[in-house]
PDB file of N, CA and C in Angstrom:
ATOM      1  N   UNK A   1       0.839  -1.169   0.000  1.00  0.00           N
ATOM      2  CA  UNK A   1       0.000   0.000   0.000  1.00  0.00           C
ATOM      3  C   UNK A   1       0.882   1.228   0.000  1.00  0.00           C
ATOM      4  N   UNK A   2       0.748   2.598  -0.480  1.00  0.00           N
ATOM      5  CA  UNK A   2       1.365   3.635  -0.485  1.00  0.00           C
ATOM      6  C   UNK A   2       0.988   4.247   0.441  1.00  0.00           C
ATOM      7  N   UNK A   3       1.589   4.836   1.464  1.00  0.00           N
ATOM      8  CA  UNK A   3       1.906   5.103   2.314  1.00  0.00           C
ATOM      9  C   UNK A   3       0.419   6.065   2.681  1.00  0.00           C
ATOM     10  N   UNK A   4      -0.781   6.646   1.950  1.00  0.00           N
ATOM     11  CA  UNK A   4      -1.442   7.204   2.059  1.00  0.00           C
ATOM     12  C   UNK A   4      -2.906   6.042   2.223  1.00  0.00           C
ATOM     13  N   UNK A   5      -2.466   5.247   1.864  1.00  0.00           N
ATOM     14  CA  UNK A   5      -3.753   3.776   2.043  1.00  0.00           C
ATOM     15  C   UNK A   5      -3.350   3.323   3.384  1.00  0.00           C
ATOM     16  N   UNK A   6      -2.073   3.293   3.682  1.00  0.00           N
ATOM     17  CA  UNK A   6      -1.889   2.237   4.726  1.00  0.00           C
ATOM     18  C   UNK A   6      -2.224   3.300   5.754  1.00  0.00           C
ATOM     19  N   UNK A   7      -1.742   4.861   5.828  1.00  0.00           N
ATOM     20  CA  UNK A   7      -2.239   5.739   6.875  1.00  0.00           C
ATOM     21  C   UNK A   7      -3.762   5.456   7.141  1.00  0.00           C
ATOM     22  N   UNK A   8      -4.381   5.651   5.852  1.00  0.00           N
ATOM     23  CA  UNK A   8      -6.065   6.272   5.729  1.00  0.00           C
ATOM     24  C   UNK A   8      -6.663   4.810   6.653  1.00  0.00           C
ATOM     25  N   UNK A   9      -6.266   3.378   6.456  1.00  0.00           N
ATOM     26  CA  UNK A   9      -6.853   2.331   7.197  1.00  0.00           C
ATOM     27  C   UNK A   9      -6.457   2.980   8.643  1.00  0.00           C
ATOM     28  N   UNK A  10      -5.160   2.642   8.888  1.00  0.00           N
ATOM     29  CA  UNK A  10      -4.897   2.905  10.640  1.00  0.00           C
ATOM     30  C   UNK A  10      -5.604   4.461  10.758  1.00  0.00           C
ATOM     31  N   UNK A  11      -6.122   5.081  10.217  1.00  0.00           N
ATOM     32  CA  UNK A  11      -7.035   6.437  10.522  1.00  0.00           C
ATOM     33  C   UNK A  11      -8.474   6.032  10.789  1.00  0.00           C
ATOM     34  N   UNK A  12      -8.730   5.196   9.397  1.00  0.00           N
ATOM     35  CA  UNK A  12     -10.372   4.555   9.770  1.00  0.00           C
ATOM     36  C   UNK A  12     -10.756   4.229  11.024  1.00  0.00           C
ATOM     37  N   UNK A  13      -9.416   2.982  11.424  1.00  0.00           N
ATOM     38  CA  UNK A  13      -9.667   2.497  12.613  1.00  0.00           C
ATOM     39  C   UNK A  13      -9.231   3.425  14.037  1.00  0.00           C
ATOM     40  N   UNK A  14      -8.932   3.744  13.917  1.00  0.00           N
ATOM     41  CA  UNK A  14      -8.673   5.347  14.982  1.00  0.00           C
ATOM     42  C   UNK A  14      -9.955   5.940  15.249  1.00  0.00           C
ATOM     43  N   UNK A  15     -10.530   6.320  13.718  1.00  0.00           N
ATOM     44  CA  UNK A  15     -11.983   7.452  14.523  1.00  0.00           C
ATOM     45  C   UNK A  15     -12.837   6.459  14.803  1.00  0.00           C
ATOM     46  N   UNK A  16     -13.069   4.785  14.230  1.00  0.00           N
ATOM     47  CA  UNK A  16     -14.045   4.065  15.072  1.00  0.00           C
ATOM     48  C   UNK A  16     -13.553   3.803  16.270  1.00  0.00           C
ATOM     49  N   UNK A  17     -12.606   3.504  16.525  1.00  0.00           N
ATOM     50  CA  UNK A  17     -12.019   2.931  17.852  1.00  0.00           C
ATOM     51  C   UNK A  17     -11.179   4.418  18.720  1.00  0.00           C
ATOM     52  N   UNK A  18     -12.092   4.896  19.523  1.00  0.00           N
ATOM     53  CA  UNK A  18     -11.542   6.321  20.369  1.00  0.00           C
ATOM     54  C   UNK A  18     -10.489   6.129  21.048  1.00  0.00           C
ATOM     55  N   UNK A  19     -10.879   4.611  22.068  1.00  0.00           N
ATOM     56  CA  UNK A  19      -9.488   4.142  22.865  1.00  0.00           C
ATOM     57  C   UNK A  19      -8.449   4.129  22.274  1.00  0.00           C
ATOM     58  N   UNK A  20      -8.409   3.074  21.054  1.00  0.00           N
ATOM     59  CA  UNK A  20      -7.150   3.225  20.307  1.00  0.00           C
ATOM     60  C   UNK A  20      -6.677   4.430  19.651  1.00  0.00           C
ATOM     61  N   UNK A  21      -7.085   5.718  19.778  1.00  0.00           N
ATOM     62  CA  UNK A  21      -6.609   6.983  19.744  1.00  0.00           C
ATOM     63  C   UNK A  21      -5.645   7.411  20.632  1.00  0.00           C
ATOM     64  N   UNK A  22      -6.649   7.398  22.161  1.00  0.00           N
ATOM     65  CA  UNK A  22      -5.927   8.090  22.598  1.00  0.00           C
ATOM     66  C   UNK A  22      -4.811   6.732  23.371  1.00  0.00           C
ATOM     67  N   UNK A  23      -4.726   5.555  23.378  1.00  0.00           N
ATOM     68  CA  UNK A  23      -3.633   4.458  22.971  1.00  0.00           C
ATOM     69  C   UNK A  23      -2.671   5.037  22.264  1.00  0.00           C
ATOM     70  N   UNK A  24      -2.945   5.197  21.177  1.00  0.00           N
ATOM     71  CA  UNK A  24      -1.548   5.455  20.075  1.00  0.00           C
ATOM     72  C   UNK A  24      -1.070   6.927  20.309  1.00  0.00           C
ATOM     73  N   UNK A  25      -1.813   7.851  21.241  1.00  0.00           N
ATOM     74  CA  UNK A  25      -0.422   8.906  21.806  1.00  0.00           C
ATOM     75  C   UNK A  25      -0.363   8.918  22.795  1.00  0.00           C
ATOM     76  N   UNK A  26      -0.952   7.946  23.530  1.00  0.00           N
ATOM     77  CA  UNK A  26      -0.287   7.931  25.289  1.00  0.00           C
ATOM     78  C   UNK A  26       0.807   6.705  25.399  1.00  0.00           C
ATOM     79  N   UNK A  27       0.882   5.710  24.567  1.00  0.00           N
ATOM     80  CA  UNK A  27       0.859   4.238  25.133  1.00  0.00           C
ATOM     81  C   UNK A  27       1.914   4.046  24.117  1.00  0.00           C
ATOM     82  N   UNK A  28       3.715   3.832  24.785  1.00  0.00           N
ATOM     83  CA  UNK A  28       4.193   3.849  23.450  1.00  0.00           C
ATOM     84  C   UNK A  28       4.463   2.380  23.175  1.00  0.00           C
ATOM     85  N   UNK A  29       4.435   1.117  23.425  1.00  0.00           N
ATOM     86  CA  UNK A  29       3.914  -0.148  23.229  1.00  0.00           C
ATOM     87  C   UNK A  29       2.749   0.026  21.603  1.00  0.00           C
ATOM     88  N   UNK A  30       1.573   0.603  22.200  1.00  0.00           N
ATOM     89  CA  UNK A  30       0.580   0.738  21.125  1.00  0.00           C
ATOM     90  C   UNK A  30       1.152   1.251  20.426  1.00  0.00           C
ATOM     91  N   UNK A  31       2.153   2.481  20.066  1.00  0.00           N
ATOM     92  CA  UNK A  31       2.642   3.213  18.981  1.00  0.00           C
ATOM     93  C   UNK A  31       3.309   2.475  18.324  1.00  0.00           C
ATOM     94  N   UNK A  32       4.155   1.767  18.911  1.00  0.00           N
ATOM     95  CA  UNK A  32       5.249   0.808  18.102  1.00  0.00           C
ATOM     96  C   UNK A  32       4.474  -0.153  17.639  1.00  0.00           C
ATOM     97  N   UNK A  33       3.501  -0.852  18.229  1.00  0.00           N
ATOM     98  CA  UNK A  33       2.643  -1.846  17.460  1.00  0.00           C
ATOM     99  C   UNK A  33       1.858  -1.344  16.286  1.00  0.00           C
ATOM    100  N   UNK A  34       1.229  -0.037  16.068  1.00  0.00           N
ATOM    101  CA  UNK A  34       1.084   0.438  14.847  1.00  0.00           C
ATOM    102  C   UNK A  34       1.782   0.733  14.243  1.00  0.00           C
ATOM    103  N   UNK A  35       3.142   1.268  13.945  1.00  0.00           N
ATOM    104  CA  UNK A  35       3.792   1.401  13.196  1.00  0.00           C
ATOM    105  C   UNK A  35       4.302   0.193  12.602  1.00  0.00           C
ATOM    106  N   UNK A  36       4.390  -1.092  13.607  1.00  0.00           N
ATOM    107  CA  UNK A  36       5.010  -2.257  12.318  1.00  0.00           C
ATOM    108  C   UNK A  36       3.582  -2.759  11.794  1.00  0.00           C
ATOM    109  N   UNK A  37       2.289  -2.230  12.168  1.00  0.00           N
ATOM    110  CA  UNK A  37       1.277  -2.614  11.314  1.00  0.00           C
ATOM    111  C   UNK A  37       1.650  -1.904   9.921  1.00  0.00           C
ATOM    112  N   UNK A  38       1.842  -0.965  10.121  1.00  0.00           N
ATOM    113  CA  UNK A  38       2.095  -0.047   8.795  1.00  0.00           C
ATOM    114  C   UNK A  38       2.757  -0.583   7.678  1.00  0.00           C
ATOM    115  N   UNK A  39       3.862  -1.475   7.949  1.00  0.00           N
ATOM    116  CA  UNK A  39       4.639  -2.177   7.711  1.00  0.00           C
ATOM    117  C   UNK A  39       4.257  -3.407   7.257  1.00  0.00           C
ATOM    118  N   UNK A  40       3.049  -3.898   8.154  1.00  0.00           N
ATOM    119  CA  UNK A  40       2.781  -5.065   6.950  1.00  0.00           C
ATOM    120  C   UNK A  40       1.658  -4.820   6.575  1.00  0.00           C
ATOM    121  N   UNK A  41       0.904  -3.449   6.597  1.00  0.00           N
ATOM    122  CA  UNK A  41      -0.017  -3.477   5.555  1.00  0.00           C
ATOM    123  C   UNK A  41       0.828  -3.149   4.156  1.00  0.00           C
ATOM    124  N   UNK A  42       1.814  -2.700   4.180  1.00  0.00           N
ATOM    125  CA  UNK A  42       2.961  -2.012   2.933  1.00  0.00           C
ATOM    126  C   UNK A  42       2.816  -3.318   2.206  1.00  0.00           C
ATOM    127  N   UNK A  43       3.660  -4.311   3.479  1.00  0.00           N
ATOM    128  CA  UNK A  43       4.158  -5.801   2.029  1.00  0.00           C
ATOM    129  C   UNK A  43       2.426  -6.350   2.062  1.00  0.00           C
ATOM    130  N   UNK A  44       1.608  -6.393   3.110  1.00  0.00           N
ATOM    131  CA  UNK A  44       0.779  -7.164   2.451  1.00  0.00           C
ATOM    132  C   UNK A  44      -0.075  -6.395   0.793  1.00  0.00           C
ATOM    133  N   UNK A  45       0.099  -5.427   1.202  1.00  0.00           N
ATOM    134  CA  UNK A  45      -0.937  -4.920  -0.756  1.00  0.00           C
ATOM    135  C   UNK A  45      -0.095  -4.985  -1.468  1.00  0.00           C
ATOM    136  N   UNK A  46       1.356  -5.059  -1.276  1.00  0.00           N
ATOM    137  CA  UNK A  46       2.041  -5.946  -2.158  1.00  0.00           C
ATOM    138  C   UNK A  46       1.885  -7.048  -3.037  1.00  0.00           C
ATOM    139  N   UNK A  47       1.838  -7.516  -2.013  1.00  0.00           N
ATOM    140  CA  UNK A  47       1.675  -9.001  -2.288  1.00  0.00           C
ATOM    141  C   UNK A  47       0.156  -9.716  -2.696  1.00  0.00           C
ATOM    142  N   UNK A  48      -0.793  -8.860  -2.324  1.00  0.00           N
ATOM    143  CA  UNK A  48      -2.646  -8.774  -2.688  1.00  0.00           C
ATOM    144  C   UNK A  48      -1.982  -8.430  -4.073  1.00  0.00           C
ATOM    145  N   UNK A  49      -1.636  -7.263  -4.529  1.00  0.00           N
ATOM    146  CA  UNK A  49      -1.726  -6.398  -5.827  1.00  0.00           C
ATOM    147  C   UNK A  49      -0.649  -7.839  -6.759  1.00  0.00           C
ATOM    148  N   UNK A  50       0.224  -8.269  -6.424  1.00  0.00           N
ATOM    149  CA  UNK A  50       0.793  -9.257  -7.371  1.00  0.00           C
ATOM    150  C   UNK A  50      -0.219 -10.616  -7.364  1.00  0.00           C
ATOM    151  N   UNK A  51      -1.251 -10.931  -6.545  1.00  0.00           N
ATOM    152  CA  UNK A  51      -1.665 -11.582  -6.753  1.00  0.00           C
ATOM    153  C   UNK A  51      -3.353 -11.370  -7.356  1.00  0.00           C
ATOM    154  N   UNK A  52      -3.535  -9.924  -8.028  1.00  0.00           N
ATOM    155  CA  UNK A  52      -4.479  -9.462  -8.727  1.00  0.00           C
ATOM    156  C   UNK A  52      -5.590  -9.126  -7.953  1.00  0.00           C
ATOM    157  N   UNK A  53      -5.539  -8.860  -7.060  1.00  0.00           N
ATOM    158  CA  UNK A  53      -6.640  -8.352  -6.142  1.00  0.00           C
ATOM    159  C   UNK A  53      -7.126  -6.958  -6.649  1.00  0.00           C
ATOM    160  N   UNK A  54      -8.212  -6.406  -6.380  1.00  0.00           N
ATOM    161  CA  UNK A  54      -8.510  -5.104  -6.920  1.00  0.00           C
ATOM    162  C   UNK A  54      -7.915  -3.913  -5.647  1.00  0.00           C
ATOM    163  N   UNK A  55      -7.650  -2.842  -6.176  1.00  0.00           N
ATOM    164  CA  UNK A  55      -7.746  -1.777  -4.803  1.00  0.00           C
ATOM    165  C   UNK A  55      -9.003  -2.228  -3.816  1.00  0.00           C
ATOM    166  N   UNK A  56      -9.970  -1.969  -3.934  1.00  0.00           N
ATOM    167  CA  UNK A  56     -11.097  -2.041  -3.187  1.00  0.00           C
ATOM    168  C   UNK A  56     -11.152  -3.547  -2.224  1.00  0.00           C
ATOM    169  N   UNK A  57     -10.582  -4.617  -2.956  1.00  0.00           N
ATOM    170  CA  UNK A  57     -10.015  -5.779  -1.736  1.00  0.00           C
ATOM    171  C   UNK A  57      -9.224  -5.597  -0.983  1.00  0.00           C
ATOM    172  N   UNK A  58      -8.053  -5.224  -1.396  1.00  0.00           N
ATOM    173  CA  UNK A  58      -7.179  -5.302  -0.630  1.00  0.00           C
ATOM    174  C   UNK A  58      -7.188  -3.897   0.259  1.00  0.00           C
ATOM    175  N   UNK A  59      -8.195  -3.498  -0.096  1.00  0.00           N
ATOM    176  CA  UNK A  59      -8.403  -2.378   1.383  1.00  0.00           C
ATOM    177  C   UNK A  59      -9.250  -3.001   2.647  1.00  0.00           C
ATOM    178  N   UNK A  60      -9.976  -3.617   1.827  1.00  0.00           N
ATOM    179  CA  UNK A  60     -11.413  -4.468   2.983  1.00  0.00           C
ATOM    180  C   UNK A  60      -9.992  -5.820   3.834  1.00  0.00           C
ATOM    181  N   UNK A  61      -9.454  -6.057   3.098  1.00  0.00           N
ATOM    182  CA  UNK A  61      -8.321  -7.096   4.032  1.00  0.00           C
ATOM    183  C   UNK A  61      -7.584  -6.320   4.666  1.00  0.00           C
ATOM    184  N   UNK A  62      -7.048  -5.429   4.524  1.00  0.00           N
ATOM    185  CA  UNK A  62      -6.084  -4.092   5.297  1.00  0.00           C
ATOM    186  C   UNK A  62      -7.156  -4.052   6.773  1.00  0.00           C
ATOM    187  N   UNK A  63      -8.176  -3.478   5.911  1.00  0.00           N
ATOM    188  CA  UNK A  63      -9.017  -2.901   7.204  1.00  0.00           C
ATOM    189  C   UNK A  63      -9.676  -4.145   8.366  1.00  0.00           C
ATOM    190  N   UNK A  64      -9.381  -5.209   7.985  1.00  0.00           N
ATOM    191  CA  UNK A  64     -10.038  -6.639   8.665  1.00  0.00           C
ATOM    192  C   UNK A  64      -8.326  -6.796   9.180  1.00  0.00           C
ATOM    193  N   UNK A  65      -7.138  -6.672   8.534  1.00  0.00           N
ATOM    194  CA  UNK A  65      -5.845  -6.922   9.750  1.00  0.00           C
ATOM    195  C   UNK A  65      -5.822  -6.005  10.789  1.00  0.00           C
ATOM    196  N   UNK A  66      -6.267  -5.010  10.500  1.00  0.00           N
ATOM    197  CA  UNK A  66      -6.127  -3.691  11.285  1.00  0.00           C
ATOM    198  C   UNK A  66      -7.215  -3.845  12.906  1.00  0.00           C
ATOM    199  N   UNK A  67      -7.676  -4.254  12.638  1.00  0.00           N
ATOM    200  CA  UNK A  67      -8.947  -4.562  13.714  1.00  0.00           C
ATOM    201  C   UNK A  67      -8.373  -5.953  14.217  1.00  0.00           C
ATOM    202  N   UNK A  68      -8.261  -6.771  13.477  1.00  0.00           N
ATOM    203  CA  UNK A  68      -7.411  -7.705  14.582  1.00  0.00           C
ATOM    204  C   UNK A  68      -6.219  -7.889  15.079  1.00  0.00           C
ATOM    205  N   UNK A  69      -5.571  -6.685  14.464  1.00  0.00           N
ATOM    206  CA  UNK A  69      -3.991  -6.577  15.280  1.00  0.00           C
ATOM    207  C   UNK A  69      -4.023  -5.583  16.199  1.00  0.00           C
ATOM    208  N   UNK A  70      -4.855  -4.335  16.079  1.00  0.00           N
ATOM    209  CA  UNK A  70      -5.018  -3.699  17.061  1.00  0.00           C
ATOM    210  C   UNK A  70      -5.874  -3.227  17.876  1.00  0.00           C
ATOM    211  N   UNK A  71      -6.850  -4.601  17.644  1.00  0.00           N
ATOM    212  CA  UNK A  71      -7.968  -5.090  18.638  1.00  0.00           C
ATOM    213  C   UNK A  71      -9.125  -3.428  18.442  1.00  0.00           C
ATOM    214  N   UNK A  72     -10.195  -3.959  18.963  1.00  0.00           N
ATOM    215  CA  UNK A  72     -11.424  -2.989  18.559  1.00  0.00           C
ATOM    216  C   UNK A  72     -11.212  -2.316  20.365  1.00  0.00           C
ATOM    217  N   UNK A  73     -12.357  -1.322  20.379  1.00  0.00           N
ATOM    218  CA  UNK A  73     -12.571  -0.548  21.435  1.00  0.00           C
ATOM    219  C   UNK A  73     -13.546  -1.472  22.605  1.00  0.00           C
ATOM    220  N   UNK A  74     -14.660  -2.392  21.682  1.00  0.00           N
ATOM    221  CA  UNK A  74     -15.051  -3.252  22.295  1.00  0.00           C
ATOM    222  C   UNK A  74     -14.710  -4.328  22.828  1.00  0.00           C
ATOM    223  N   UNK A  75     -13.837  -5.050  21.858  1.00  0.00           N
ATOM    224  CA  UNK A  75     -13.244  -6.132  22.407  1.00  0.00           C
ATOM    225  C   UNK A  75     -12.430  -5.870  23.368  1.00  0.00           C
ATOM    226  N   UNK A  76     -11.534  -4.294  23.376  1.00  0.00           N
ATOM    227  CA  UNK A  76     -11.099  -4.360  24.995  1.00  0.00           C
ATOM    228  C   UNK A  76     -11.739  -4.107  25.762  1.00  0.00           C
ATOM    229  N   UNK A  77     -13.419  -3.544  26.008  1.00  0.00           N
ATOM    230  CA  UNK A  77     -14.152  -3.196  26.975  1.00  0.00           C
ATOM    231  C   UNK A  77     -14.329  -4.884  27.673  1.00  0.00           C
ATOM    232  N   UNK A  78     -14.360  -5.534  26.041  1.00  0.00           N
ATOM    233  CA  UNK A  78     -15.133  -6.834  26.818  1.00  0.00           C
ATOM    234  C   UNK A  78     -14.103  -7.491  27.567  1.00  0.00           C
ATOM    235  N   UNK A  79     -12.720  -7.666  27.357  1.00  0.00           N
ATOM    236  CA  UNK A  79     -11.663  -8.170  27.963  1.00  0.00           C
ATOM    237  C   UNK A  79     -11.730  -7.362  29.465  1.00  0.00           C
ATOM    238  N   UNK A  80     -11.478  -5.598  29.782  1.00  0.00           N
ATOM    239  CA  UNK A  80     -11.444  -5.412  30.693  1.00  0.00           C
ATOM    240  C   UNK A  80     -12.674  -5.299  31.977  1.00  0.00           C
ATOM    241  N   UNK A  81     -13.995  -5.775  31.675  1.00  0.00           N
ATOM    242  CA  UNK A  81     -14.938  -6.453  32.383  1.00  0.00           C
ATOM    243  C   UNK A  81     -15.032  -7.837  32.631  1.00  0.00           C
ATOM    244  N   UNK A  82     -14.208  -8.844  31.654  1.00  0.00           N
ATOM    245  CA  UNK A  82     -14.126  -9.985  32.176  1.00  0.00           C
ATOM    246  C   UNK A  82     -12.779  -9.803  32.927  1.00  0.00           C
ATOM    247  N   UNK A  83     -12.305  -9.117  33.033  1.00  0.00           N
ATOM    248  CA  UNK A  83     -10.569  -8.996  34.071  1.00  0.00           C
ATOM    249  C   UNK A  83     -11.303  -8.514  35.356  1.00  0.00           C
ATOM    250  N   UNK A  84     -11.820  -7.754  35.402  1.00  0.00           N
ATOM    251  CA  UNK A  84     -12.773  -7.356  36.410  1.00  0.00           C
ATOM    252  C   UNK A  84     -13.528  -8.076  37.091  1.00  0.00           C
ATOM    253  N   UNK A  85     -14.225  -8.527  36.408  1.00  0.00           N
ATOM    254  CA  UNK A  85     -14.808  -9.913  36.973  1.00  0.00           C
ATOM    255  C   UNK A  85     -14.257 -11.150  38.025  1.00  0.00           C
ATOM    256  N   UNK A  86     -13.549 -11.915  37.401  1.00  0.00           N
ATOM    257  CA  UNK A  86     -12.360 -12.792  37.434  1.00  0.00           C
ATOM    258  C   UNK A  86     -11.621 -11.562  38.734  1.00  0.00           C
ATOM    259  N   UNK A  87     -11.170 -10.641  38.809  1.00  0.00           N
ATOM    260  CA  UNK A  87     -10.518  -9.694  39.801  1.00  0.00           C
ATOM    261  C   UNK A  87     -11.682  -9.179  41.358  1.00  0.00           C
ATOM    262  N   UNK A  88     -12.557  -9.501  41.151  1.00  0.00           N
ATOM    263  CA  UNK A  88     -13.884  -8.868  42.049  1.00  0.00           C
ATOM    264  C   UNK A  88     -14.127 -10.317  42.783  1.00  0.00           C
ATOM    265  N   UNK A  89     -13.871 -11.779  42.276  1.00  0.00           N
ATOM    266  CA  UNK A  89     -14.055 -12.817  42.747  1.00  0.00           C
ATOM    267  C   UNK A  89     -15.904 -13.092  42.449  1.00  0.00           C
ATOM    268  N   UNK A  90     -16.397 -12.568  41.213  1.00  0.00           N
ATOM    269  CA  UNK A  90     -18.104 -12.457  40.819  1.00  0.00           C
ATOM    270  C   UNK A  90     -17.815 -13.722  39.944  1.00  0.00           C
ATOM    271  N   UNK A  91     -16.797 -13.887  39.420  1.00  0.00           N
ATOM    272  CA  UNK A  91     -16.652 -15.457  38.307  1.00  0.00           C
ATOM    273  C   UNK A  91     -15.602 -16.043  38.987  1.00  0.00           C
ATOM    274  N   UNK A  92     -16.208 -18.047  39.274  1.00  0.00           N
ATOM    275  CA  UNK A  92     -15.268 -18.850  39.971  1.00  0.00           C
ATOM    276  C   UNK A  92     -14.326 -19.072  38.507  1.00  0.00           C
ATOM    277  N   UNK A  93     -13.180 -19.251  38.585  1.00  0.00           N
ATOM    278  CA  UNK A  93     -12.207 -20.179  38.050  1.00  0.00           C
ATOM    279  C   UNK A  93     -11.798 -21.466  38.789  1.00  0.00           C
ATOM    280  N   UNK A  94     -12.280 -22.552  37.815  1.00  0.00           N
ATOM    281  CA  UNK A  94     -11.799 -23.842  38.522  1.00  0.00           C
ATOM    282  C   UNK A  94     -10.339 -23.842  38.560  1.00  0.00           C
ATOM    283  N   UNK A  95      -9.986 -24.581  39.783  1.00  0.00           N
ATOM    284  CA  UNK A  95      -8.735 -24.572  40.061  1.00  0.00           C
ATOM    285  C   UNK A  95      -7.591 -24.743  39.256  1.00  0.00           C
ATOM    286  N   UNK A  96      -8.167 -25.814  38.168  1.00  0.00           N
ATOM    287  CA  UNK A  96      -6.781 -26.627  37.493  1.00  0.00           C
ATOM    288  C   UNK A  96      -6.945 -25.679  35.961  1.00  0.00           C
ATOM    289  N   UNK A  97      -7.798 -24.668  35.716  1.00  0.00           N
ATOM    290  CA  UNK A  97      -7.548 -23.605  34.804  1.00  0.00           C
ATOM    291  C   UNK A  97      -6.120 -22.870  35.516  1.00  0.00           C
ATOM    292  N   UNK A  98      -6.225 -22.321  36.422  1.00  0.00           N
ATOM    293  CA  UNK A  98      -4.943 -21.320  36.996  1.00  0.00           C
ATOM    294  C   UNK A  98      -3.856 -22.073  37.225  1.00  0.00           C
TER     295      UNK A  98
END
């Protein structure tokens, strides 16, 4: 992707996902993890575009890595209420899980 596709996805997913906003300028873990996303959205439309994909695919696959590498706003709500949970002692864990 040229450097203006691979921004515009990690942007998409920015204004849906608020957390991961303000993540990627507080949290420099998250920063560095987007930036080597950047990186393989580059080789992956590479490698889509040699294998004849249209622009318009290989944006919908960009934008489907992008959400699962740097997780949605929900899926961390839902992770940090089940941590909560599991932390409050409201959900048993059987023993031989831990």
């Amino acid at each position: 992707m040229d450097e203006r596709t691979s921004e515009l996805i990690i942007r998409e997913h920015v204004a849906a996902n608020p957390e991961s906003g303000r993540a990627l300028l507080h949290d420099p873990e998250y920063g560095a993890e987007t930036h080597r996303l950047r990186t393989v959205l580059d080789h992956l439309d590479e490698s889509l575009a040699g294998e004849g994909l249209t622009v318009e695919a290989r944006h919908r696959v960009g934008v489907r890595l992008a959400a699962a590498w740097l997780g949605t706003d929900a899926a961390h709500a839902r992770a940090q209420f089940t941590k909560q949970l599991l932390g409050d002692g409201h959900v048993r864990v059987p023993a031989d899980l831990l």
